[in-house]
N, C-alpha and C. Protein backbone atom coordinates (compact mmCIF):
# COMPACT_ATOMS: atom_id res chain seq x y z
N UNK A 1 85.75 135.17 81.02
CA UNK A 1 84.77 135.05 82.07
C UNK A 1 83.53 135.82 81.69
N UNK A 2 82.24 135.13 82.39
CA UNK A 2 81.17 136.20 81.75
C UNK A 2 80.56 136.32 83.18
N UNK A 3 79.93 137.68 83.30
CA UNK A 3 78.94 138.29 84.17
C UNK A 3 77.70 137.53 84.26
N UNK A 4 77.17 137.33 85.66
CA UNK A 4 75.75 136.83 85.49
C UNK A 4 74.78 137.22 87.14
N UNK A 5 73.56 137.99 86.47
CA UNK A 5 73.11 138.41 87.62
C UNK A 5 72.46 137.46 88.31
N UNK A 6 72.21 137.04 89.45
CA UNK A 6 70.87 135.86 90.10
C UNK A 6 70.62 136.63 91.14
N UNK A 7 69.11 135.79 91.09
CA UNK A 7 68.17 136.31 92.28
C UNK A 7 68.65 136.38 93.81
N UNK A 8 68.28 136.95 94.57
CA UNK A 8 69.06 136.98 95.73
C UNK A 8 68.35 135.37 96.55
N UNK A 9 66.96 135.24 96.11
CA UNK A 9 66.77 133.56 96.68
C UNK A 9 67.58 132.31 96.52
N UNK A 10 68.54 132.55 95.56
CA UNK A 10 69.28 131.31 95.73
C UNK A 10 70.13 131.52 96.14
N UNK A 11 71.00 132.47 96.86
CA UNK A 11 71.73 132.01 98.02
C UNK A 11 71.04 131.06 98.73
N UNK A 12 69.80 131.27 99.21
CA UNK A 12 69.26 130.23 100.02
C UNK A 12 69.63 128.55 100.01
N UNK A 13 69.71 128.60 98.52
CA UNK A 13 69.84 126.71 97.94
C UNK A 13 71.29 125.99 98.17
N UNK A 14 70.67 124.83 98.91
CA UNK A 14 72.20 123.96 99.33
C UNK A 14 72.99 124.13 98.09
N UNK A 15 72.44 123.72 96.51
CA UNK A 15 73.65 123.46 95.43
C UNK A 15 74.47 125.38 95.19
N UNK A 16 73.60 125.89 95.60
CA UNK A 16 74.30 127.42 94.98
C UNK A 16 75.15 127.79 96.59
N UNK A 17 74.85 128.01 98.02
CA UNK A 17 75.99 127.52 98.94
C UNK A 17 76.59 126.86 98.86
N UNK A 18 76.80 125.34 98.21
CA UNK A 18 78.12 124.41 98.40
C UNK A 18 78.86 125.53 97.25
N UNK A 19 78.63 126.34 95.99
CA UNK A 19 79.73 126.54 95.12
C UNK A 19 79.84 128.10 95.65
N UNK A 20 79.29 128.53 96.50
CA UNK A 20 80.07 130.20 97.24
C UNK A 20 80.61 129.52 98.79
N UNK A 21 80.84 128.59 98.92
CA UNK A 21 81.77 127.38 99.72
C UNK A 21 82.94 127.53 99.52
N UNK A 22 83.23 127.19 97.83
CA UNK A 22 84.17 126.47 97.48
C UNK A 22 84.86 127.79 96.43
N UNK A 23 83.46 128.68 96.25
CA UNK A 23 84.48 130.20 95.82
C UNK A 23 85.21 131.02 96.91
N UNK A 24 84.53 130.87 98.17
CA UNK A 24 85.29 131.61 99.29
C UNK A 24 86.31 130.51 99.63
N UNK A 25 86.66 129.04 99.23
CA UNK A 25 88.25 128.41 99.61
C UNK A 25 88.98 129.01 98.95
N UNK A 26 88.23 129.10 97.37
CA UNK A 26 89.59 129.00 96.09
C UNK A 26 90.06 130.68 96.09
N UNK A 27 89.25 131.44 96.00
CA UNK A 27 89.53 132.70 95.43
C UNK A 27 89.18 133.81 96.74
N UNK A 28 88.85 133.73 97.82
CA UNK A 28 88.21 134.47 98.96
C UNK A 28 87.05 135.43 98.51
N UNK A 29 86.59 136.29 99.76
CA UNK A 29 85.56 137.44 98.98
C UNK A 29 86.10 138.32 99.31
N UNK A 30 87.39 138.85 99.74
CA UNK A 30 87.65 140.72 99.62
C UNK A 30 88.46 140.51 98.52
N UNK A 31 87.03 141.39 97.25
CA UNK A 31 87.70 141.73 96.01
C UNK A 31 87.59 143.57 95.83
N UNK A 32 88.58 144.25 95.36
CA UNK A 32 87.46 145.50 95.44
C UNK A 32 87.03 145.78 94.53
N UNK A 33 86.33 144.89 93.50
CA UNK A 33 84.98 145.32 92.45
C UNK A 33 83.74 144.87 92.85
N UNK A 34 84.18 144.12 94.35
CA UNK A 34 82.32 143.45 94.70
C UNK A 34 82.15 142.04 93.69
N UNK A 35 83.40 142.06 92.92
CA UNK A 35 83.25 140.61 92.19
C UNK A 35 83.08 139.11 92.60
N UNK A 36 82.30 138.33 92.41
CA UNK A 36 82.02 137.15 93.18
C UNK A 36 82.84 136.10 92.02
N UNK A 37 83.95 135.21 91.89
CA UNK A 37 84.73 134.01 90.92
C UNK A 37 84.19 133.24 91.26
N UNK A 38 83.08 132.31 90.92
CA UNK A 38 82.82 131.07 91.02
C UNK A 38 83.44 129.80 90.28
N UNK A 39 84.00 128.75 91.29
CA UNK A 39 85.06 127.96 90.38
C UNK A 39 84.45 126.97 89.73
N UNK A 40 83.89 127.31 88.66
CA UNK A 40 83.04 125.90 88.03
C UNK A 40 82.78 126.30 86.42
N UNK A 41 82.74 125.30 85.92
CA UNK A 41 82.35 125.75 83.93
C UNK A 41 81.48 126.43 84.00
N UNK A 42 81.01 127.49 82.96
CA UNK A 42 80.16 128.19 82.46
C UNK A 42 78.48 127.50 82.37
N UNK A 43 78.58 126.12 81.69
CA UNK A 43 78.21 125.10 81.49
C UNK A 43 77.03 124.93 82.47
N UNK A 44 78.10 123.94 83.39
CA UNK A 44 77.17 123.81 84.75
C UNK A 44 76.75 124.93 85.91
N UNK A 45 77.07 126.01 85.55
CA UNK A 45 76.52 127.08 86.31
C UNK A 45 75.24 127.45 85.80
N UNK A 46 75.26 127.63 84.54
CA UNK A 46 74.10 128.16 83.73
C UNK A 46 73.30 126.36 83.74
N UNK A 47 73.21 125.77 83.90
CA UNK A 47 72.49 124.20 84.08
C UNK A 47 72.09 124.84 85.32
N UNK A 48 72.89 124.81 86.83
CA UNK A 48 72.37 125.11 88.01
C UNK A 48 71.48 125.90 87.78
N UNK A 49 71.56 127.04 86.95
CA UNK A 49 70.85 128.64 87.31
C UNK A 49 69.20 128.02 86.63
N UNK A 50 69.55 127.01 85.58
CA UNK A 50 68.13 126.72 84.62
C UNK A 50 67.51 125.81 85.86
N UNK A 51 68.24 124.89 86.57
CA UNK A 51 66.84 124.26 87.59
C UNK A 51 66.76 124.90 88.77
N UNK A 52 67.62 125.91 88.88
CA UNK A 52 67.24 126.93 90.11
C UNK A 52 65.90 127.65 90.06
N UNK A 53 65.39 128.07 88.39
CA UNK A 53 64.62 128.74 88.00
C UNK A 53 63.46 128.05 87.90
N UNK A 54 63.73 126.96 87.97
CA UNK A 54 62.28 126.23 87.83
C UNK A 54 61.84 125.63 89.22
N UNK A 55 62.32 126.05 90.25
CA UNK A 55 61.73 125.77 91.48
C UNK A 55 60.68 126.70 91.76
């Protein structure tokens, strides 16, 4: 797994809420490192994060 920091504005964005949606079904959020598991490839996260950035 790799670490990745993002801006706090994209919580705002429908595509980055539908996948902390579907991380709070799969994996919940009381972790106690403050760790967020997002269930999706490396791939298309870092794709999301590149047209997140260009808004």
């Amino acid at each position: 797994m790799k670490r990745f920091v993002i801006h706090v504005s994209y919580l705002n964005q429908p595509s980055f809420q539908e996948l902390l949606s579907q991380a709070e079904e799969e994996f919940g959020f009381d972790h106690p490192m403050g760790v967020l598991t997002i269930p999706c490839r490396e791939d298309a996260f870092v794709d999301l994060l590149s047209r997140l950035n260009s808004l």
